[in-house]
PDB file of N, CA and C in Angstrom:
ATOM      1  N   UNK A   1       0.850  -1.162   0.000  1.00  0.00           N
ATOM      2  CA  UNK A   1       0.000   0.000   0.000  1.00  0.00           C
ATOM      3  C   UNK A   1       0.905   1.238   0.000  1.00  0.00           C
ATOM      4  N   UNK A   2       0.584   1.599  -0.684  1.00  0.00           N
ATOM      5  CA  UNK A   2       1.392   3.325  -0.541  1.00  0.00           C
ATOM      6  C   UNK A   2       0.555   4.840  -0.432  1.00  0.00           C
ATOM      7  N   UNK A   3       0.998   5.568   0.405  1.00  0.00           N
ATOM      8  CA  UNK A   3       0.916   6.674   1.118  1.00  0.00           C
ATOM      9  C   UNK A   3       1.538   7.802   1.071  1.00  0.00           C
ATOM     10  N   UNK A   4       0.740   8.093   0.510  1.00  0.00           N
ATOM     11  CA  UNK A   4       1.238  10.130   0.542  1.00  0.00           C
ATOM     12  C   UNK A   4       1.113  10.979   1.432  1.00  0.00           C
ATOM     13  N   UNK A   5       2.035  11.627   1.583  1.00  0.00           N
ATOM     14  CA  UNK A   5       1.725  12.698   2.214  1.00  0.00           C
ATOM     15  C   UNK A   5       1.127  14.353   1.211  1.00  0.00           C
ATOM     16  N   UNK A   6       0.922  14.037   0.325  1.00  0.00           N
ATOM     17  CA  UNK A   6       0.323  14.838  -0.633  1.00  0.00           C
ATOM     18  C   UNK A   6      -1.248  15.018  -0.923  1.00  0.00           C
ATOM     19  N   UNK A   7      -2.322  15.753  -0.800  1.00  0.00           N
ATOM     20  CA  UNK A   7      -3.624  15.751  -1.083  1.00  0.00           C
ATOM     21  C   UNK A   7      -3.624  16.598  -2.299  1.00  0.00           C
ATOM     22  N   UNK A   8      -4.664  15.624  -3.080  1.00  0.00           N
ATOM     23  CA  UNK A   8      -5.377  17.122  -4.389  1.00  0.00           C
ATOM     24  C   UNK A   8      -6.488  17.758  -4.042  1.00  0.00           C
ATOM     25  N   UNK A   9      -6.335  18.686  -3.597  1.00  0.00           N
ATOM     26  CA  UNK A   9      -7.718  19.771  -2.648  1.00  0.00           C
ATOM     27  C   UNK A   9      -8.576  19.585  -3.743  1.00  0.00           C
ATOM     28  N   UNK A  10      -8.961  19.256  -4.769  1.00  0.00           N
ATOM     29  CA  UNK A  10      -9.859  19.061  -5.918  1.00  0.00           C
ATOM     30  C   UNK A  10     -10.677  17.982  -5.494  1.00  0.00           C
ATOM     31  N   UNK A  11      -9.976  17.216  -5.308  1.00  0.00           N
ATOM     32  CA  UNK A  11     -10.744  15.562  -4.506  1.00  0.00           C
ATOM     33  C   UNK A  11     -11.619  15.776  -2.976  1.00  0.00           C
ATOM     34  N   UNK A  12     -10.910  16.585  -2.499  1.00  0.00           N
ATOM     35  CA  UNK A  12     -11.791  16.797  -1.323  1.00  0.00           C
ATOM     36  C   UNK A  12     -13.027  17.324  -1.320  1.00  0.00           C
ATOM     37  N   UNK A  13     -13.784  16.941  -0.079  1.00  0.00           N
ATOM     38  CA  UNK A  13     -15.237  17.018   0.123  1.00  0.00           C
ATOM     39  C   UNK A  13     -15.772  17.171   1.448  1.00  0.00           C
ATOM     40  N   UNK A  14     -17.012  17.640   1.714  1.00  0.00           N
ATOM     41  CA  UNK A  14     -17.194  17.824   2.801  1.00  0.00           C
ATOM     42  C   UNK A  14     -18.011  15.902   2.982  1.00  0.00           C
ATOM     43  N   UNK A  15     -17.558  15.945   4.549  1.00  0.00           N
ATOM     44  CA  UNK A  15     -19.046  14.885   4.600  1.00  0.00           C
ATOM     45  C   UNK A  15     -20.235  14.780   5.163  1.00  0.00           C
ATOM     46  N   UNK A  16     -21.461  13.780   4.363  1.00  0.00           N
ATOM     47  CA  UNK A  16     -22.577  14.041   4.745  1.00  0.00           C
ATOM     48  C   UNK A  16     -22.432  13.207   5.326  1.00  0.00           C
ATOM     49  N   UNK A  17     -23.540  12.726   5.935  1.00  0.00           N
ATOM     50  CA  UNK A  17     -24.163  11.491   6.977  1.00  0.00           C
ATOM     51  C   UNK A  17     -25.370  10.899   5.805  1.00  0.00           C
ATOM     52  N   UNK A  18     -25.725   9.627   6.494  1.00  0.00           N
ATOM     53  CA  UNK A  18     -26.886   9.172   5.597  1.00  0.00           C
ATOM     54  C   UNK A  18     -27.564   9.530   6.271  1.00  0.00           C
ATOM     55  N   UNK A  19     -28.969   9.561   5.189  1.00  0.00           N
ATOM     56  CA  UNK A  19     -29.965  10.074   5.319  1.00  0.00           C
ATOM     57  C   UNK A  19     -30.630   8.954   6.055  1.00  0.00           C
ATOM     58  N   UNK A  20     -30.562   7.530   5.916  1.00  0.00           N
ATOM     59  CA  UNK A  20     -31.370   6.679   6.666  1.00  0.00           C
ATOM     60  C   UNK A  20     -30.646   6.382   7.854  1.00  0.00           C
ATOM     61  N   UNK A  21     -31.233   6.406   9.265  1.00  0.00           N
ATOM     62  CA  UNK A  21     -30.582   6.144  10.062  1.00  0.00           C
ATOM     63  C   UNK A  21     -30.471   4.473  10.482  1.00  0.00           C
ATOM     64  N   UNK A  22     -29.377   3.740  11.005  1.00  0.00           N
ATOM     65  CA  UNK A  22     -28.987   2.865  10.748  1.00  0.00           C
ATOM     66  C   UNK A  22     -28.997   3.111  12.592  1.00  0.00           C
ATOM     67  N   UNK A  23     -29.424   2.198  13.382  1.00  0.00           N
ATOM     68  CA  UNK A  23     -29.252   1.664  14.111  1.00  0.00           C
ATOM     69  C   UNK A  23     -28.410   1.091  15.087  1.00  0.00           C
ATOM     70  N   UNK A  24     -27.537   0.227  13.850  1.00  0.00           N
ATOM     71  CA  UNK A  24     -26.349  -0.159  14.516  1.00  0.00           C
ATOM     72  C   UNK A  24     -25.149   0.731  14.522  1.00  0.00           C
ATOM     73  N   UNK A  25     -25.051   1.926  13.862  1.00  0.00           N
ATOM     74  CA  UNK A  25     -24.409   3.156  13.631  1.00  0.00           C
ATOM     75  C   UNK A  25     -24.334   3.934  15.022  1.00  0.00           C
ATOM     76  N   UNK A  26     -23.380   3.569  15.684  1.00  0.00           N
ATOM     77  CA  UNK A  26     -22.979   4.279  17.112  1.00  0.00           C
ATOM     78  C   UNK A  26     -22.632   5.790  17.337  1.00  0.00           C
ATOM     79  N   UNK A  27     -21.761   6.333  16.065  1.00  0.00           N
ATOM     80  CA  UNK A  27     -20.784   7.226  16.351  1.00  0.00           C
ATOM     81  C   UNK A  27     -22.070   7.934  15.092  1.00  0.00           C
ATOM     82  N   UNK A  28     -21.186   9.423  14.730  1.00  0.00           N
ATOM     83  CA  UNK A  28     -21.957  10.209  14.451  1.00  0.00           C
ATOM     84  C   UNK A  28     -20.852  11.522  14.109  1.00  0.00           C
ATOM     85  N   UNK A  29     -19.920  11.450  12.618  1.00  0.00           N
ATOM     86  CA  UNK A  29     -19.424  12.537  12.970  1.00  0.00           C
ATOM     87  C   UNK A  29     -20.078  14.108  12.505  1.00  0.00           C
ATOM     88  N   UNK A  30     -19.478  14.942  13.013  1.00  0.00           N
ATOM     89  CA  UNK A  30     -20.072  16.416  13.430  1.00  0.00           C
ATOM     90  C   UNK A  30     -19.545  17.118  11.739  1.00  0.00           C
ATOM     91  N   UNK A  31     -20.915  17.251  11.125  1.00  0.00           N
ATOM     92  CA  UNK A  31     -20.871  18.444  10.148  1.00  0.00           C
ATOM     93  C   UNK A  31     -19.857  19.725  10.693  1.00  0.00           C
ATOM     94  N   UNK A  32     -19.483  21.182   9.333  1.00  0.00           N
ATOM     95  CA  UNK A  32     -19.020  21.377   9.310  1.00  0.00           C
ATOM     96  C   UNK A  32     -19.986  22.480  10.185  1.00  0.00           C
ATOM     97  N   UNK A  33     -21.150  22.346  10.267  1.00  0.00           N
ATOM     98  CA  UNK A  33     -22.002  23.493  10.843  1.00  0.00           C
ATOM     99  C   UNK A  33     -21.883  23.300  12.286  1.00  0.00           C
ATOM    100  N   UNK A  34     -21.624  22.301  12.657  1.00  0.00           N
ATOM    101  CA  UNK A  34     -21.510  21.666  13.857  1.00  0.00           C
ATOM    102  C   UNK A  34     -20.464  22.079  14.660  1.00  0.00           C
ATOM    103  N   UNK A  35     -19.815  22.661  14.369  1.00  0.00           N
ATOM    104  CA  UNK A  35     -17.999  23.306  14.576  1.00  0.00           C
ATOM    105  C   UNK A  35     -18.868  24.752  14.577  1.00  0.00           C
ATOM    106  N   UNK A  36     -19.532  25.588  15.020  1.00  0.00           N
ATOM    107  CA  UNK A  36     -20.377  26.426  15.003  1.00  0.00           C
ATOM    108  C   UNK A  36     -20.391  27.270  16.478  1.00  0.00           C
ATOM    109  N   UNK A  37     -19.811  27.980  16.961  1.00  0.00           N
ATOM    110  CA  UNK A  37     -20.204  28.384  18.431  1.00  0.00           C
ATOM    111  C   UNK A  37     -21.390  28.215  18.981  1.00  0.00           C
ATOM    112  N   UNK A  38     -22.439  28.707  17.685  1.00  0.00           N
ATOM    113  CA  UNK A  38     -23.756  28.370  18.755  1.00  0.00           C
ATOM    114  C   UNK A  38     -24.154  26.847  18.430  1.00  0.00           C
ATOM    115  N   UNK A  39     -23.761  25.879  18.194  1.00  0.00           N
ATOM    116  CA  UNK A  39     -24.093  24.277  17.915  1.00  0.00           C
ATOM    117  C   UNK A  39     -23.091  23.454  18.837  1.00  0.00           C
ATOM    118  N   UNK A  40     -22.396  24.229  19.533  1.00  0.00           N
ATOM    119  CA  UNK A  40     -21.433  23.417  20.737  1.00  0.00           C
ATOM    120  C   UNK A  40     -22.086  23.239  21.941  1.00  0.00           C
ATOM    121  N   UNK A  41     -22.969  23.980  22.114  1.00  0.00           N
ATOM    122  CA  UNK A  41     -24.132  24.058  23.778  1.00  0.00           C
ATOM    123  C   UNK A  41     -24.886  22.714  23.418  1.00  0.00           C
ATOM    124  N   UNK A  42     -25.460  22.348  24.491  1.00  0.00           N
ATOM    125  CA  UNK A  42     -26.341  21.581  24.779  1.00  0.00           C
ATOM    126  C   UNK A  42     -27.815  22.038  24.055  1.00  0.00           C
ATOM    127  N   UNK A  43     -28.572  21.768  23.411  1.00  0.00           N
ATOM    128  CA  UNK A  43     -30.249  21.879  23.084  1.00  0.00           C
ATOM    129  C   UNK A  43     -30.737  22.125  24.624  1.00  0.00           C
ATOM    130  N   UNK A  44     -31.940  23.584  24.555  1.00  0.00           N
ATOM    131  CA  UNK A  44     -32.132  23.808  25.498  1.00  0.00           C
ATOM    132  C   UNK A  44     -34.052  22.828  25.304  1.00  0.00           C
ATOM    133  N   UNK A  45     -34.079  22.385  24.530  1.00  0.00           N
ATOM    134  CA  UNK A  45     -35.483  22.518  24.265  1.00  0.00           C
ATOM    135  C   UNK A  45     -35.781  21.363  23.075  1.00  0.00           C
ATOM    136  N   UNK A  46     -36.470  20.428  22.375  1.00  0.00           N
ATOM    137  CA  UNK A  46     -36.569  19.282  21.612  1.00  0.00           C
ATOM    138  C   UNK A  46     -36.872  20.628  20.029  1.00  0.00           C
ATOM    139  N   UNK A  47     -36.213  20.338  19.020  1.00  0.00           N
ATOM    140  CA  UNK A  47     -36.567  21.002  17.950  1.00  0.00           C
ATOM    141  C   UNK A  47     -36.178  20.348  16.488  1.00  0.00           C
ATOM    142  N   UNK A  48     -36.704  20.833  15.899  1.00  0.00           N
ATOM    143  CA  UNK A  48     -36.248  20.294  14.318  1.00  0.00           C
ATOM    144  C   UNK A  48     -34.714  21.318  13.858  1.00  0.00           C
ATOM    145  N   UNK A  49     -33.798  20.522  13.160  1.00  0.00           N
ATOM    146  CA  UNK A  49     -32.726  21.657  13.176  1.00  0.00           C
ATOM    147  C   UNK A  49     -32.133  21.497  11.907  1.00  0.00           C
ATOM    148  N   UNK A  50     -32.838  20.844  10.998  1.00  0.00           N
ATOM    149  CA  UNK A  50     -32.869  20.674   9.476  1.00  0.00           C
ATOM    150  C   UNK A  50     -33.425  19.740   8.930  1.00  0.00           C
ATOM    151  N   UNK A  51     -34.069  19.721   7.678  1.00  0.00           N
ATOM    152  CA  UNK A  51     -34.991  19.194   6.546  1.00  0.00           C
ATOM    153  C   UNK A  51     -34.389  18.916   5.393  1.00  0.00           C
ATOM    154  N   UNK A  52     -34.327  18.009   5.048  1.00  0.00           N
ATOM    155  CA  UNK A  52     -34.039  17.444   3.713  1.00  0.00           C
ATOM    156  C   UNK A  52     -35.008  16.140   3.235  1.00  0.00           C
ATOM    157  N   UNK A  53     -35.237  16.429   1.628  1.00  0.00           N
ATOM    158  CA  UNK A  53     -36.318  15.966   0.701  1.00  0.00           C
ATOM    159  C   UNK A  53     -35.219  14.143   0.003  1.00  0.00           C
ATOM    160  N   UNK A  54     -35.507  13.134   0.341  1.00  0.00           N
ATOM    161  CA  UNK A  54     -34.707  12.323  -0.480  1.00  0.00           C
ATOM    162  C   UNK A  54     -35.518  11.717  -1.907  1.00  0.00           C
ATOM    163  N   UNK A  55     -35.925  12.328  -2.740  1.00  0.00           N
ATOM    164  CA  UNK A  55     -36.410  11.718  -4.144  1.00  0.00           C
ATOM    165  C   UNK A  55     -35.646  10.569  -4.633  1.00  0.00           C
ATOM    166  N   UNK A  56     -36.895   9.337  -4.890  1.00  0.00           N
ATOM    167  CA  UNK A  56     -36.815   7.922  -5.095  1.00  0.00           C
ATOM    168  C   UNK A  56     -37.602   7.876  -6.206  1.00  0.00           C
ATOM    169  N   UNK A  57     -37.459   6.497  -6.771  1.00  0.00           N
ATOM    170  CA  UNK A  57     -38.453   6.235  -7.933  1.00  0.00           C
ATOM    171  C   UNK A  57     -39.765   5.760  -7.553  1.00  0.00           C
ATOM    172  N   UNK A  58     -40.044   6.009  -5.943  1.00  0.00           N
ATOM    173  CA  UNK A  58     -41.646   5.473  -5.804  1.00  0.00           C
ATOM    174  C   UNK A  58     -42.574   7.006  -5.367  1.00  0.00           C
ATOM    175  N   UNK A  59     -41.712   7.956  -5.328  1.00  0.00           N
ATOM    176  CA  UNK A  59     -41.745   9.196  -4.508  1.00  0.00           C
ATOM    177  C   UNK A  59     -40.540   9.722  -3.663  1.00  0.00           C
ATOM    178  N   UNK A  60     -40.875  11.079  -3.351  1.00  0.00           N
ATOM    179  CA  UNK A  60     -40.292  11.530  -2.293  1.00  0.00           C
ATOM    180  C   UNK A  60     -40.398  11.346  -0.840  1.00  0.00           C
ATOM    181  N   UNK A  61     -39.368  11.329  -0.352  1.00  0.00           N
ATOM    182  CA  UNK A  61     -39.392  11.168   1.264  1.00  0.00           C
ATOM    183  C   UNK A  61     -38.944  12.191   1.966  1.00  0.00           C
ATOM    184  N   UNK A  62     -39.241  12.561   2.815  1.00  0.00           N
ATOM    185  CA  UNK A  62     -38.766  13.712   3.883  1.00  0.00           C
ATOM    186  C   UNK A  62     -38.084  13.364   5.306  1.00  0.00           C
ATOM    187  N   UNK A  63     -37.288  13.872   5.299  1.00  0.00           N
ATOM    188  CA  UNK A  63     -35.963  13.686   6.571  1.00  0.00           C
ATOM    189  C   UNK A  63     -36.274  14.763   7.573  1.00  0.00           C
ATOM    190  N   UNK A  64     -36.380  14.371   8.696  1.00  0.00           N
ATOM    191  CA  UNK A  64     -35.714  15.684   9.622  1.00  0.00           C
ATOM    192  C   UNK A  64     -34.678  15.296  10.181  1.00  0.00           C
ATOM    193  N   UNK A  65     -34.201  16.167  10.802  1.00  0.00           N
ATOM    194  CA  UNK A  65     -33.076  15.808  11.696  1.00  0.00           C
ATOM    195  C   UNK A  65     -33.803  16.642  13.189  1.00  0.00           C
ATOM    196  N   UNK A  66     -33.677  15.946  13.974  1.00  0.00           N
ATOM    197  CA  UNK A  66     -34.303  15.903  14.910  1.00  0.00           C
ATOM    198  C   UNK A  66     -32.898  16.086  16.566  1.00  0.00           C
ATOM    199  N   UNK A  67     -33.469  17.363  17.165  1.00  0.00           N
ATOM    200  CA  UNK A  67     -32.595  17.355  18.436  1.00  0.00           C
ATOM    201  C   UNK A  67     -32.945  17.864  19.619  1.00  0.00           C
ATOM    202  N   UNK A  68     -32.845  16.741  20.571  1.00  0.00           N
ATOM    203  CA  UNK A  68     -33.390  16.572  21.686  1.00  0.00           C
ATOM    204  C   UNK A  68     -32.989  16.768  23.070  1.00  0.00           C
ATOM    205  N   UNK A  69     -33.622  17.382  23.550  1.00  0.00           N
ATOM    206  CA  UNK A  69     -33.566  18.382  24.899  1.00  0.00           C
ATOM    207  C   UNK A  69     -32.167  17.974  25.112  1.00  0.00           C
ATOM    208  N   UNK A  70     -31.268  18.432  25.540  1.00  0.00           N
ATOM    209  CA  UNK A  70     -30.058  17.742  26.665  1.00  0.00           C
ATOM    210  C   UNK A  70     -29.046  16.982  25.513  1.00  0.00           C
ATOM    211  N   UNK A  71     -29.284  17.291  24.523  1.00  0.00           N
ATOM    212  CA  UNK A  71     -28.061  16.346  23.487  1.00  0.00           C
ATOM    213  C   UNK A  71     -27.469  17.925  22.630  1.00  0.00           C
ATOM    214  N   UNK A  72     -26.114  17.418  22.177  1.00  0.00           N
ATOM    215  CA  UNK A  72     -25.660  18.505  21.290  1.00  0.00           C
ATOM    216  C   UNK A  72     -26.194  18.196  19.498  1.00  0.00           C
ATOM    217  N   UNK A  73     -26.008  18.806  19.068  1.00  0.00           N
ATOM    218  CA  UNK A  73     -26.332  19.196  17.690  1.00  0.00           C
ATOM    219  C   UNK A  73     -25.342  17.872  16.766  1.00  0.00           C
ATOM    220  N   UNK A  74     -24.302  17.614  17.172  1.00  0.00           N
ATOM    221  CA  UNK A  74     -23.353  16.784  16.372  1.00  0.00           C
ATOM    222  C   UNK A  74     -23.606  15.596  16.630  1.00  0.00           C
ATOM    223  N   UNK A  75     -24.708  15.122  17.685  1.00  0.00           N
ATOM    224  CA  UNK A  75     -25.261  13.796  18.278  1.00  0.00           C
ATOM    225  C   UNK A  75     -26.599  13.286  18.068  1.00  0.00           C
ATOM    226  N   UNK A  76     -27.415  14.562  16.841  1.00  0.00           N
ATOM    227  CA  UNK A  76     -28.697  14.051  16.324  1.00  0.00           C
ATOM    228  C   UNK A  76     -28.211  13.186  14.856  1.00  0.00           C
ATOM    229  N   UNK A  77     -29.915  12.851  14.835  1.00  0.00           N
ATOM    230  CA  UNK A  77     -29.424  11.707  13.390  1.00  0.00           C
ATOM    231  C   UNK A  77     -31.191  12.256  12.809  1.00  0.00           C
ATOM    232  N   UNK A  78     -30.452  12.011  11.469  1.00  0.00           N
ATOM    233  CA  UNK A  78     -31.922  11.948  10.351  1.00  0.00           C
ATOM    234  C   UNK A  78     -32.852  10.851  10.725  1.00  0.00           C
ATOM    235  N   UNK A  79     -34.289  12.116  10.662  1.00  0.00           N
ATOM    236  CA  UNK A  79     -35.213  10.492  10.913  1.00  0.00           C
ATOM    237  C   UNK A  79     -36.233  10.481   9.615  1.00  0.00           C
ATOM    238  N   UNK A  80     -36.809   9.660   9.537  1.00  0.00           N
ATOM    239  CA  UNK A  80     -37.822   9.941   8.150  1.00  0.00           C
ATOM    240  C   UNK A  80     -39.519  10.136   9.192  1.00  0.00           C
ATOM    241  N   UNK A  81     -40.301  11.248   8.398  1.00  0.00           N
ATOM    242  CA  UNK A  81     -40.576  12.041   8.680  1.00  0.00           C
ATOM    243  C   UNK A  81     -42.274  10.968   9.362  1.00  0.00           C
ATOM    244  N   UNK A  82     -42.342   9.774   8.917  1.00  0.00           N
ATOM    245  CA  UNK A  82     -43.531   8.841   9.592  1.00  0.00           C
ATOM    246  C   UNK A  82     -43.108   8.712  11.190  1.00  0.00           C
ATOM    247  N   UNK A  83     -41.972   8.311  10.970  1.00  0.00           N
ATOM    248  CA  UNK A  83     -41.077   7.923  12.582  1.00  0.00           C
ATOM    249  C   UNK A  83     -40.959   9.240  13.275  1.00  0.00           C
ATOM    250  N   UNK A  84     -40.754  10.614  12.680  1.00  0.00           N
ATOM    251  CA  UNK A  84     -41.064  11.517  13.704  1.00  0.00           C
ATOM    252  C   UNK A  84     -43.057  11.678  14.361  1.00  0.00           C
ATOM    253  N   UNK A  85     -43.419  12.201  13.323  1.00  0.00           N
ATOM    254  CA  UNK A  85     -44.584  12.115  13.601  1.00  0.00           C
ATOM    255  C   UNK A  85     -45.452  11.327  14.837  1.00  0.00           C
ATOM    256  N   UNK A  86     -44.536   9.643  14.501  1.00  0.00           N
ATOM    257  CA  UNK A  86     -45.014   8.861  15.808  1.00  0.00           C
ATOM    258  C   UNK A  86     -44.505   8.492  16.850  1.00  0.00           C
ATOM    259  N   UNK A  87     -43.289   9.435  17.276  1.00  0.00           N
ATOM    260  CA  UNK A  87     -42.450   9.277  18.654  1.00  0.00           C
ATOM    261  C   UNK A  87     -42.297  10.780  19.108  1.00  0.00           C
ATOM    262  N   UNK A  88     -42.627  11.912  17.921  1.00  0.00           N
ATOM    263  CA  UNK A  88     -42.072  13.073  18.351  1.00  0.00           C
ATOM    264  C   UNK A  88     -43.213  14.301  17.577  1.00  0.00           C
ATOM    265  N   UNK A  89     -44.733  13.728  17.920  1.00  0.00           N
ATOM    266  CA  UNK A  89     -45.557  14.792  17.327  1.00  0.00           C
ATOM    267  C   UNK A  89     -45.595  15.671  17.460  1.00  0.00           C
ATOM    268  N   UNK A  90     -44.822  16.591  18.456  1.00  0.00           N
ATOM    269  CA  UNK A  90     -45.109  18.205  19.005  1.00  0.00           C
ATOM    270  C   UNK A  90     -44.232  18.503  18.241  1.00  0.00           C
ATOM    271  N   UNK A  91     -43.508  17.725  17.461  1.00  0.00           N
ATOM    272  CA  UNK A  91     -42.262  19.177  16.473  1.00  0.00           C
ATOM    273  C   UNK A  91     -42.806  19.200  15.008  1.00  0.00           C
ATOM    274  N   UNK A  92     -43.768  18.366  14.929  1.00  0.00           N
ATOM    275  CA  UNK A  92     -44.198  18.156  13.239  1.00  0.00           C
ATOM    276  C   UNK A  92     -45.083  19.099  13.001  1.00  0.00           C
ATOM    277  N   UNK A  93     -45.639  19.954  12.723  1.00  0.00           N
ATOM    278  CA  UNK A  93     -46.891  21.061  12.237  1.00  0.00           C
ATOM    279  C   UNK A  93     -47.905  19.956  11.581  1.00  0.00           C
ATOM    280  N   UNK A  94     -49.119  20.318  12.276  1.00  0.00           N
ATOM    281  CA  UNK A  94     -50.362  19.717  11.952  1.00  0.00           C
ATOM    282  C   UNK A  94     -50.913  19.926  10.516  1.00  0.00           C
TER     283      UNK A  94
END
């Protein structure tokens, strides 16, 4: 195997997380928004803290990302938007 100490900043990327949350998926690393002064505190309060649309060939699906009282921002995970609705109805709009 060989190793550089050389990068082509062209190749680089930021990373996402998946959109489906996986269960057996322990760790969770921290977006670049996440490195944020105000996203280093603790959640004072349960809220939605971003939305994203995943288009499939049967339809679209909707993601939140979901963060909950007492956790930081770099420790939520995408949920799809049936599974909020039925564990976390006070953040969904009627």
């Amino acid at each position: 195997m060989h190793i550089y100490s050389v990068v082509n900043a062209d190749s680089l990327r930021l990373f996402e997380p998946s959109l489906i949350e996986d269960p057996e998926e322990q760790s969770q690393f921290p977006s670049i928004n996440d490195l944020l002064p105000e996203h280093l505190n603790e959640l004072q309060e349960d809220r939605v803290l971003d939305r994203k649309v995943r288009i499939i060939h049967r339809g679209d699906i909707e993601y939140l990302r979901i963060g909950l009282k007492g956790s930081k921002p770099s420790s939520v995970k995408w949920i799809e938007i049936g599974q909020v609705r039925q564990h976390y109805p006070h953040l969904v709009d009627a």
